[in-house]
Protein backbone atom coordinates (compact mmCIF):
# COMPACT_ATOMS: atom_id res chain seq x y z
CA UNK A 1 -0.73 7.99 -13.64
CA UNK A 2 -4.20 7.14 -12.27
CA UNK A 3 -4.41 6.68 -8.48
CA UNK A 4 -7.20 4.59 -7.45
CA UNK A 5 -9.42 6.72 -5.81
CA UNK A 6 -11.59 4.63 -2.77
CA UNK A 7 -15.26 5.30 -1.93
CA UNK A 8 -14.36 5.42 1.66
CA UNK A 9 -10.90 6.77 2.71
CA UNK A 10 -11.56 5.18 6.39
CA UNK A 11 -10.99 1.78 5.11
CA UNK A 12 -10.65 -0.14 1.87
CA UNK A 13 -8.81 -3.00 0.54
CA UNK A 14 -7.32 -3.34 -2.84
CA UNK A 15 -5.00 -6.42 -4.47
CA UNK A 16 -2.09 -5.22 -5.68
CA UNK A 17 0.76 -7.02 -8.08
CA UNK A 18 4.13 -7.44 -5.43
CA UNK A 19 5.50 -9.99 -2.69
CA UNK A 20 5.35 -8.30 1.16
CA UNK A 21 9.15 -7.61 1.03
CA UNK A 22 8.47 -5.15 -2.19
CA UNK A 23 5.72 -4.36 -0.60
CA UNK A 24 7.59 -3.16 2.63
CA UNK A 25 10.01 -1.76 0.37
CA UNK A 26 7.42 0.45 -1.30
CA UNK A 27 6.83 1.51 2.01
CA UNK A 28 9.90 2.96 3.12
CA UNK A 29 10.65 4.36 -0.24
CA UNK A 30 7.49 6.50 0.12
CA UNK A 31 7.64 7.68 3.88
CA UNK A 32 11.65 6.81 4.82
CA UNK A 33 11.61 6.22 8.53
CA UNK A 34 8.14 6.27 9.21
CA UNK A 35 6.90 3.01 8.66
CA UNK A 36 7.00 0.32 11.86
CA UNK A 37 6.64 -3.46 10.93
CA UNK A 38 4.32 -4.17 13.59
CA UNK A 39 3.86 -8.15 13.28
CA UNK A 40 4.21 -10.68 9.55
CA UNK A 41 2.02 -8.42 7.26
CA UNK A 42 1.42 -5.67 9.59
CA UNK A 43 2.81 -2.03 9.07
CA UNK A 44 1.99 1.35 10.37
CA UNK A 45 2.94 4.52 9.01
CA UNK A 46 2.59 7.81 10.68
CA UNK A 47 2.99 10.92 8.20
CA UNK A 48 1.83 14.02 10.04
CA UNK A 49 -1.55 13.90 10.52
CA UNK A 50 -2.79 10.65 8.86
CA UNK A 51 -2.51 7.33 10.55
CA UNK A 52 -2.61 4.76 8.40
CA UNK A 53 -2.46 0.45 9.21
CA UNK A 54 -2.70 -2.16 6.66
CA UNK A 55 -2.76 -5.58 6.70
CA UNK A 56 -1.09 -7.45 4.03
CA UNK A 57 -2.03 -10.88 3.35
CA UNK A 58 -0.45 -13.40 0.31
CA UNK A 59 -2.57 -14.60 -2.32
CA UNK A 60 -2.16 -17.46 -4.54
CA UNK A 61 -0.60 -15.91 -7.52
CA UNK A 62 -1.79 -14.94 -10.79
CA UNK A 63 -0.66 -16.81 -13.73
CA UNK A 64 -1.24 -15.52 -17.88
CA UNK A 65 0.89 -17.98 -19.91
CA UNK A 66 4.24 -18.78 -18.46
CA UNK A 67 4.72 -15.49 -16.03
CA UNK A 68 3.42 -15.68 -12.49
CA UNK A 69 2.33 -12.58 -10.62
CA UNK A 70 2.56 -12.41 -6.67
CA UNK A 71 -1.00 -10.86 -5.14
CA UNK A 72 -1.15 -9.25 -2.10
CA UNK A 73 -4.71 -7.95 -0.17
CA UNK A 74 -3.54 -4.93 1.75
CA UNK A 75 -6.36 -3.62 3.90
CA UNK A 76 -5.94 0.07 4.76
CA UNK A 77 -6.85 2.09 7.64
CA UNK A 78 -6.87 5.68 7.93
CA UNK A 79 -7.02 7.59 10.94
CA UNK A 80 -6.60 11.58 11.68
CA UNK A 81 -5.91 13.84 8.80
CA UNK A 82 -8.68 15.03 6.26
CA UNK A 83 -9.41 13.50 3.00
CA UNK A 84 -6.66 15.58 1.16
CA UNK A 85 -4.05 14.48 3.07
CA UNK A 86 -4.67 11.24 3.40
CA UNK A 87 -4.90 11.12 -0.65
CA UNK A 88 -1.46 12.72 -0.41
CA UNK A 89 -0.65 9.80 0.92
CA UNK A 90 -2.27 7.21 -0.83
CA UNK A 91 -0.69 9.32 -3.78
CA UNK A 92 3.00 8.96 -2.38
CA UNK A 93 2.49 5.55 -1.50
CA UNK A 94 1.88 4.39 -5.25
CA UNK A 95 4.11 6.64 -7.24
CA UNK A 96 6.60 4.54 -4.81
CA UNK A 97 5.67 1.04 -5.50
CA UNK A 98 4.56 1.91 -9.40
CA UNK A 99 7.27 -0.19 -11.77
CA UNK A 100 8.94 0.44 -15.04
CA UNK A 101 7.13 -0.18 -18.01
CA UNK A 102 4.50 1.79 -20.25
């Protein structure tokens, strides 16, 4: 697997493919009991060091023939930790919400 790798690990947003309750799911499967819903789209996540916030915001789906693909823009927000933890996390956080297929 390829983990998108950001410029800027302070903040960056990225679109991904999933509805905010598998998003939120994603969530807690990566970091069970440290994610707080903070308000409709809102999360924080506390692992350790790294602070991280993101904003999740619906986009008008994706369509390619008959299937229909939910889009999210999640803004991240990093805060303490160093680079390589805060990769760890970003690393977690996808192997978590990655689905079955090839």
């Amino acid at each position: 697997m390829t983990v998108f790798t950001p410029h800027s690990l302070e903040c960056f947003e990225r679109e991904l493919g999933a509805t905010l309750a598998e998003f939120e799911r994603g969530l807690q499967k990566a970091a069970p009991g440290a994610v707080s819903l903070l308000g409709a789209g809102l999360f924080f996540l506390q692992c350790g060091n790294v602070e991280l916030r993101m904003t999740a915001q619906p986009h008008p789906p994706r369509r390619i023939g008959l299937f229909e693909i939910p889009v999210l823009k999640v803004t991240y927000r990093f805060s303490g930790g160093d680079d390589a933890e805060r990769l760890a996390l970003l690393g977690r956080l996808d192997r978590a919400m990655q689905r079955g297929g090839g």
